[in-house]
Protein backbone atom coordinates (compact mmCIF):
# COMPACT_ATOMS: atom_id res chain seq x y z
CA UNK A 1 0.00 0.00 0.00
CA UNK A 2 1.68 3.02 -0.82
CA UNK A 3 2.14 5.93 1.88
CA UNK A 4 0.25 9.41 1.31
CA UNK A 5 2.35 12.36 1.63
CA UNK A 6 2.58 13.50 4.88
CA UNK A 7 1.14 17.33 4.76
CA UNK A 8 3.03 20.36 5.72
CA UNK A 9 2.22 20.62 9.75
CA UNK A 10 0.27 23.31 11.07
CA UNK A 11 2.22 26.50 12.42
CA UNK A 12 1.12 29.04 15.46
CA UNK A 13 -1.80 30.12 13.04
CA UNK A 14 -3.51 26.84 12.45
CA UNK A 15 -3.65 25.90 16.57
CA UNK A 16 -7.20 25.85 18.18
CA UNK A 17 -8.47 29.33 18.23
CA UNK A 18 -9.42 30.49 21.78
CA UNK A 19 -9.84 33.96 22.97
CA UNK A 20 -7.13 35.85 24.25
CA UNK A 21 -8.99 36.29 27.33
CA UNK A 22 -9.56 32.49 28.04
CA UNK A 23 -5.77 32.07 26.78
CA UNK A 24 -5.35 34.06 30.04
CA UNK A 25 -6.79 31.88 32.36
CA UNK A 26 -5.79 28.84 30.49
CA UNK A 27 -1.84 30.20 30.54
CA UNK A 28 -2.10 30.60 33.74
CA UNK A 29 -3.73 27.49 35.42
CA UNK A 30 -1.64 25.65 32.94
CA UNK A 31 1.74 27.54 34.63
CA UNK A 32 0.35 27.26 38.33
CA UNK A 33 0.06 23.80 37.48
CA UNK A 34 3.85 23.26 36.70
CA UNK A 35 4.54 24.97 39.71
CA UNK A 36 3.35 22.71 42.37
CA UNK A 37 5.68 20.08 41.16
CA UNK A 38 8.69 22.23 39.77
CA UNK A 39 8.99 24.40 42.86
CA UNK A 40 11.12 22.59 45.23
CA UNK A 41 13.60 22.35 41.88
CA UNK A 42 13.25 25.99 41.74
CA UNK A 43 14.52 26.30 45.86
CA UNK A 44 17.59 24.60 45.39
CA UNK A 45 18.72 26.20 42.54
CA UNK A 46 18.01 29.56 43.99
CA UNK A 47 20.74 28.38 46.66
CA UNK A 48 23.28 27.39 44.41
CA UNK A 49 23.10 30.64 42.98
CA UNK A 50 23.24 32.82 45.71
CA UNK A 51 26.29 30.69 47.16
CA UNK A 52 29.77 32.58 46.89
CA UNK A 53 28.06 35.38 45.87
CA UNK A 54 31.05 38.20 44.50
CA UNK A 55 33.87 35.96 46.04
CA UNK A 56 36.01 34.05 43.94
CA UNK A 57 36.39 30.13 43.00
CA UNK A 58 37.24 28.05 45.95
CA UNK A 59 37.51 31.48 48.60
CA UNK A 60 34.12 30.38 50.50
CA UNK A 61 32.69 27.09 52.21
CA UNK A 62 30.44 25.18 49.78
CA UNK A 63 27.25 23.86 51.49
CA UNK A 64 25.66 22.82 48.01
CA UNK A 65 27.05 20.44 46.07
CA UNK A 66 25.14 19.43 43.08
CA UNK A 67 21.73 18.83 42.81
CA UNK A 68 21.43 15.70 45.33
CA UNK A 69 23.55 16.83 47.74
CA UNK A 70 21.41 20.16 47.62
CA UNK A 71 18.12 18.60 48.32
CA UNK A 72 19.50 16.55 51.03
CA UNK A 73 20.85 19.77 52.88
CA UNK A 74 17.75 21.52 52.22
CA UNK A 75 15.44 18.72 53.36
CA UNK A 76 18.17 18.56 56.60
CA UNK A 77 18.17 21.89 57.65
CA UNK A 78 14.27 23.11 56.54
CA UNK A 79 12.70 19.62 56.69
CA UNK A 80 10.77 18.33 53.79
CA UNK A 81 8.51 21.32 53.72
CA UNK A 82 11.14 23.29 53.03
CA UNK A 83 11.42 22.13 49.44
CA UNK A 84 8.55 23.71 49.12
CA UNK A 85 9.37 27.12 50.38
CA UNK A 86 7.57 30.09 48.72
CA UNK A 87 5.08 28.06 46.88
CA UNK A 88 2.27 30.43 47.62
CA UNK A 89 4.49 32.80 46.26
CA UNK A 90 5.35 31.22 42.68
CA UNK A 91 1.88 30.43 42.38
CA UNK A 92 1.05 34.39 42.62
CA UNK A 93 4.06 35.02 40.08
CA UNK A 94 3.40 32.02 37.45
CA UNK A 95 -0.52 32.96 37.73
CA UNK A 96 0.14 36.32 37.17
CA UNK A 97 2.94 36.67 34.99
CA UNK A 98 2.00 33.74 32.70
CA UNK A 99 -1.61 35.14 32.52
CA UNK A 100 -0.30 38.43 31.19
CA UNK A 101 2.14 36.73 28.66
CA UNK A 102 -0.23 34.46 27.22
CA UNK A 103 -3.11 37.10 27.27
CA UNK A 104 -0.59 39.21 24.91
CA UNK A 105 0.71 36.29 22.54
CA UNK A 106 -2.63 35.32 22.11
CA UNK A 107 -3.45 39.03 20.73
CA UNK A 108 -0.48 38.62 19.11
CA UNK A 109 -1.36 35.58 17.16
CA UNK A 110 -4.87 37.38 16.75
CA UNK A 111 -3.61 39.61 14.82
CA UNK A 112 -1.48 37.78 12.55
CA UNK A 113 2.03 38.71 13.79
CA UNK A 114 3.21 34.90 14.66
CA UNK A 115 2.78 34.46 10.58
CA UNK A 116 5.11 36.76 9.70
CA UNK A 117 9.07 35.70 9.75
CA UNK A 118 10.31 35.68 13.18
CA UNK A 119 6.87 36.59 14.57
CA UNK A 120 6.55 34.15 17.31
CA UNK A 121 9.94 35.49 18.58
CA UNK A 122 8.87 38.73 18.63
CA UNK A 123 5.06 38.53 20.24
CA UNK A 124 6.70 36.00 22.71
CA UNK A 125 9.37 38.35 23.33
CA UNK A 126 7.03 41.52 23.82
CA UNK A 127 4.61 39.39 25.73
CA UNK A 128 7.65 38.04 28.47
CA UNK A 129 8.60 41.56 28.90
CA UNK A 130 5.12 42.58 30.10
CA UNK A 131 4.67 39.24 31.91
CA UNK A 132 7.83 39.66 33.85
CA UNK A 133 6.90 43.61 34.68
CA UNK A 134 2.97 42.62 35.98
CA UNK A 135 4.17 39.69 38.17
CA UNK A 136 7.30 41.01 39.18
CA UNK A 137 6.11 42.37 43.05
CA UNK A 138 4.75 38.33 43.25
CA UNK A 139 8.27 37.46 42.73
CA UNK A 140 9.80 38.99 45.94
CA UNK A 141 7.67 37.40 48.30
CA UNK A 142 4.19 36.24 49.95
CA UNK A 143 1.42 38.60 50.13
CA UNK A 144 2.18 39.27 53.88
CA UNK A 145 5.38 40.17 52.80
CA UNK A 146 4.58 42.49 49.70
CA UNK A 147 2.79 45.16 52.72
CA UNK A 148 5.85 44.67 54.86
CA UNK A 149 7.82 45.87 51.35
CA UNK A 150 5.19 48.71 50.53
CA UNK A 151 5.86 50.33 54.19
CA UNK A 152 9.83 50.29 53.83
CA UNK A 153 9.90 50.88 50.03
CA UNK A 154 6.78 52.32 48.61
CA UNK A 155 5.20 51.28 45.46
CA UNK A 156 9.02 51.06 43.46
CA UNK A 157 9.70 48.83 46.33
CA UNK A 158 7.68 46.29 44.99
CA UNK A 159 8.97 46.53 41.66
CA UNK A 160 12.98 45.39 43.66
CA UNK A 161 14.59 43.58 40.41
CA UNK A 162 12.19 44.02 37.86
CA UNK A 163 15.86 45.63 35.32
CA UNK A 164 16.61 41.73 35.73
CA UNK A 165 13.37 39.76 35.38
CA UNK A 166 12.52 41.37 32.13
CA UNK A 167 15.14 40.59 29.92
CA UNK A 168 15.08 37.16 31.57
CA UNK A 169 11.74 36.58 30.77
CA UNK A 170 11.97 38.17 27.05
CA UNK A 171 14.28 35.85 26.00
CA UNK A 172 13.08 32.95 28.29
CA UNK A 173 9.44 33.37 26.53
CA UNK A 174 10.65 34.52 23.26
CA UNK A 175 12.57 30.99 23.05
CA UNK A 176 10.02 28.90 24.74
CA UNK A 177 7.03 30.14 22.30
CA UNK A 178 8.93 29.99 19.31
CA UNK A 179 10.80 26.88 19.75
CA UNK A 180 7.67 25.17 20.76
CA UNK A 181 5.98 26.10 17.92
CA UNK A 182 8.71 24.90 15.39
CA UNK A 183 9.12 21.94 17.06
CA UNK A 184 5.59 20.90 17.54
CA UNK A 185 5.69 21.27 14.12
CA UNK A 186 8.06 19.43 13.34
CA UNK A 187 7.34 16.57 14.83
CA UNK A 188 3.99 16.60 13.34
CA UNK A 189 5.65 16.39 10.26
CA UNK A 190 7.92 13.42 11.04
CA UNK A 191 4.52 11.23 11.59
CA UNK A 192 6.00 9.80 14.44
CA UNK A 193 3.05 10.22 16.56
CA UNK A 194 -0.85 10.43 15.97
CA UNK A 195 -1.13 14.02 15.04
CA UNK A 196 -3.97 15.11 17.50
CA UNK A 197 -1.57 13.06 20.59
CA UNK A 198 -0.82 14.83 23.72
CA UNK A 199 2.76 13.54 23.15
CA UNK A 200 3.08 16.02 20.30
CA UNK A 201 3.09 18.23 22.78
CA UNK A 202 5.12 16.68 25.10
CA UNK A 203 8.09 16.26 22.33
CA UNK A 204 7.80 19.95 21.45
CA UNK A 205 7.87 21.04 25.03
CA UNK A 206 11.29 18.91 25.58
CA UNK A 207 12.81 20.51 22.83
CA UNK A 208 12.12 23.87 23.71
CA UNK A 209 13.23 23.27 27.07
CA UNK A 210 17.16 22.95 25.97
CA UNK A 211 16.73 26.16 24.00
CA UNK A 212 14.90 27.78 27.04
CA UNK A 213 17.65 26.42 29.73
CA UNK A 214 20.47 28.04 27.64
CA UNK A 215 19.47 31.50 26.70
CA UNK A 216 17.53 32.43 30.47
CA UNK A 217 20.45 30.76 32.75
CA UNK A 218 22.58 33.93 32.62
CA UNK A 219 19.59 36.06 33.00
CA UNK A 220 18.44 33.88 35.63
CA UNK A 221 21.56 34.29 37.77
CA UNK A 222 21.60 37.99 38.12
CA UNK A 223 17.52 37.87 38.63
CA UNK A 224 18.34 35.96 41.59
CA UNK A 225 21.19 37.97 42.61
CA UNK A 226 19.24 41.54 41.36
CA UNK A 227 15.78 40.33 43.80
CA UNK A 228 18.16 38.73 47.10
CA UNK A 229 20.20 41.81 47.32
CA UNK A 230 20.08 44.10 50.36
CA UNK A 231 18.67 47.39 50.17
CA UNK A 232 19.49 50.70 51.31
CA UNK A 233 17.55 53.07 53.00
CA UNK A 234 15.98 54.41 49.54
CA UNK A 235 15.24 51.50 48.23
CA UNK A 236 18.89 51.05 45.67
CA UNK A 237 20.70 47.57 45.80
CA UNK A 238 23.66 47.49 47.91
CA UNK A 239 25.87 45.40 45.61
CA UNK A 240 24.09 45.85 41.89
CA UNK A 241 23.20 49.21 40.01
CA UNK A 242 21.51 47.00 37.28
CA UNK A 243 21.66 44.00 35.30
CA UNK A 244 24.59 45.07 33.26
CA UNK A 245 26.23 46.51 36.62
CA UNK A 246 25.32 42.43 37.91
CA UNK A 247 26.42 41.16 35.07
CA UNK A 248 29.99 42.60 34.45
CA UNK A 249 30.61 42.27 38.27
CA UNK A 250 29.64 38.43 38.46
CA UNK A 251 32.04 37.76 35.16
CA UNK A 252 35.19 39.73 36.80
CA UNK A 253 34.97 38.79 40.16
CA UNK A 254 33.46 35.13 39.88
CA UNK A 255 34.22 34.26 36.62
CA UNK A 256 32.13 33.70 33.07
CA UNK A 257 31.32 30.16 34.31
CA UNK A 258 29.29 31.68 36.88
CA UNK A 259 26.88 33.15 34.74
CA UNK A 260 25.77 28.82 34.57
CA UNK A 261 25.93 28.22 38.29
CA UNK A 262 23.22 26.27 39.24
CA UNK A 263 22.97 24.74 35.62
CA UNK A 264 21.75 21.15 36.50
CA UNK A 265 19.21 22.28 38.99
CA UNK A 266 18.16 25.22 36.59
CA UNK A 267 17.55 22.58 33.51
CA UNK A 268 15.88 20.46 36.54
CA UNK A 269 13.69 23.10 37.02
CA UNK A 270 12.87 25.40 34.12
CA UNK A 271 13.30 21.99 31.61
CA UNK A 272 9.96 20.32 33.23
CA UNK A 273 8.66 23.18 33.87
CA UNK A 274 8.65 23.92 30.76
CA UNK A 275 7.78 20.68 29.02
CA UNK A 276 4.59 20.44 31.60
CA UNK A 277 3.70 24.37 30.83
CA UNK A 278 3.45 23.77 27.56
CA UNK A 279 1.88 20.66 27.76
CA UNK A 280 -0.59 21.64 29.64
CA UNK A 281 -1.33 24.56 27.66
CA UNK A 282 -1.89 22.96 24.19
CA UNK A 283 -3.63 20.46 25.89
CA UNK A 284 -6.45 22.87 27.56
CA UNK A 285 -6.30 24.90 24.49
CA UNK A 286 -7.60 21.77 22.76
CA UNK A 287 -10.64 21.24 25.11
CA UNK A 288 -11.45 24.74 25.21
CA UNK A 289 -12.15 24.66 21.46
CA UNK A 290 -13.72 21.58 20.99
CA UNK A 291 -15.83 22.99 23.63
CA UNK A 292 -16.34 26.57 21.50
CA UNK A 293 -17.37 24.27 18.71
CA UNK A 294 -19.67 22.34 20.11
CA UNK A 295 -21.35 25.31 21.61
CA UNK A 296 -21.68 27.22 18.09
């Protein structure tokens, strides 16, 4: 019996059609989601990277070692629980800042920018960067916290790192959207897999999640070092002006290498993250149309 020819896959244009304003909800739960079982990744490698901050290789005592070792000496010190530290608080910042970025690619896509060349870049880009700014006061802490920061600081005090979580999250959601789309592709293409399968899906999500991992680690590094920072009395970091300031001081005093502490745990953490965001997401998208078409 001789094979058909597969047809050309589907790109951003041709995925179910939802309204940007259930994309926002959708995003989000999808996000939240990912979080519950990604956050006690996300602890330890927030450790890693703030150990030996601005002293050199081998000048200070290493109490993390690896990704293992790490969750033992959490789980030691904290108990279990404390993998789980400031879970209330990622939910608040994926809920938030995932709402906002998908509410934005989705009116991107609307409007026909993820057809044009290096569209999906772009709109993911654009959409990151106003993501990252709306969630950014969910990043620093609990709620309880966020009045505790609004009576020191004001209302810039709740906006503490924001010069390092945008560009982290522009090129961590430029990447993520546009690599997912390609690959999803892709793999539809290969007819390896039943084209309406959730483990479409799942392969494009593990792709992107190597292209995610390696453009946002850098960023990721001085966002944790930008939001950990003490503060002076008006609010300015005490050993950061900026991200570039973060940046150049990290590579002379620390070395380039630095820029990937926490590498392992950060792939442990942003890589499923990732692959179950996304997952999640084109699967919900998929039930949320078939239920707009049965309802028309």
């Amino acid at each position: 019996m001789p094979l058909t020819r597969a047809q050309p896959a589907p790109g951003p244009e041709a995925m179910e059609t939802v309204a940007p304003a259930v994309d926002l909800v959708l995003g989000a739960s999808a996000c939240c989601l990912a979080c519950v079982f990604t956050n006690p990744l996300e602890v330890v490698k927030t450790r890693l990277q703030l150990q030996g901050e601005l002293q050199a290789r081998g000048t200070y005592p290493r109490h993390y070692r690896g990704f293992v070792a790490s969750v033992v000496a959490v789980a030691r010190a904290d108990g279990l629980c404390g993998l789980q530290k400031g879970l209330a608080a990622g939910l608040l910042y994926q809920g938030l800042m995932n709402g906002v970025r998908f509410y934005c690619y989705s009116l991107a896509c609307q409007a026909g920018l993820a057809q044009q060349p290096g569209g999906t870049v772009v709109a993911g880009a654009v959409a990151g960067a106003l993501g990252a700014f709306v969630g950014s006061p969910a990043y620093l802490n609990v709620l309880d916290a966020l009045g505790t920061i609004w009576r020191q600081r004001g209302l810039v005090g709740l906006w503490q790192g924001v010069g390092g979580a945008v560009p982290r999250v522009m090129v961590g959601s430029a990447a993520q959207l546009a690599t997912f789309a390609s690959a999803k592709a892709w793999v539809q293409e290969q007819q390896w897999l039943p084209e309406d399968s959730w483990l479409v899906a799942l392969a494009g999500g593990m792709i992107s999640s190597v292209a995610v991992v390696t453009v946002m680690t850098p960023f990721d590094v001085v966002s944790t070092r930008l939001y950990n920072q003490p503060v002076d009395g008006a609010g300015r970091g005490r050993l950061y002006g900026g991200l570039a300031d973060c940046l150049v001081k990290i590579w002379r005093q620390e070395g380039p290498l630095a820029l990937y502490k926490g590498l392992g745990p950060t792939y442990l953490r942003l890589g499923p993250h990732t692959i179950l965001s996304m997952l999640f997401w084109d699967e919900l998208r998929k039930l949320a149309g078939r239920a707009q078409h049965q309802g028309s």
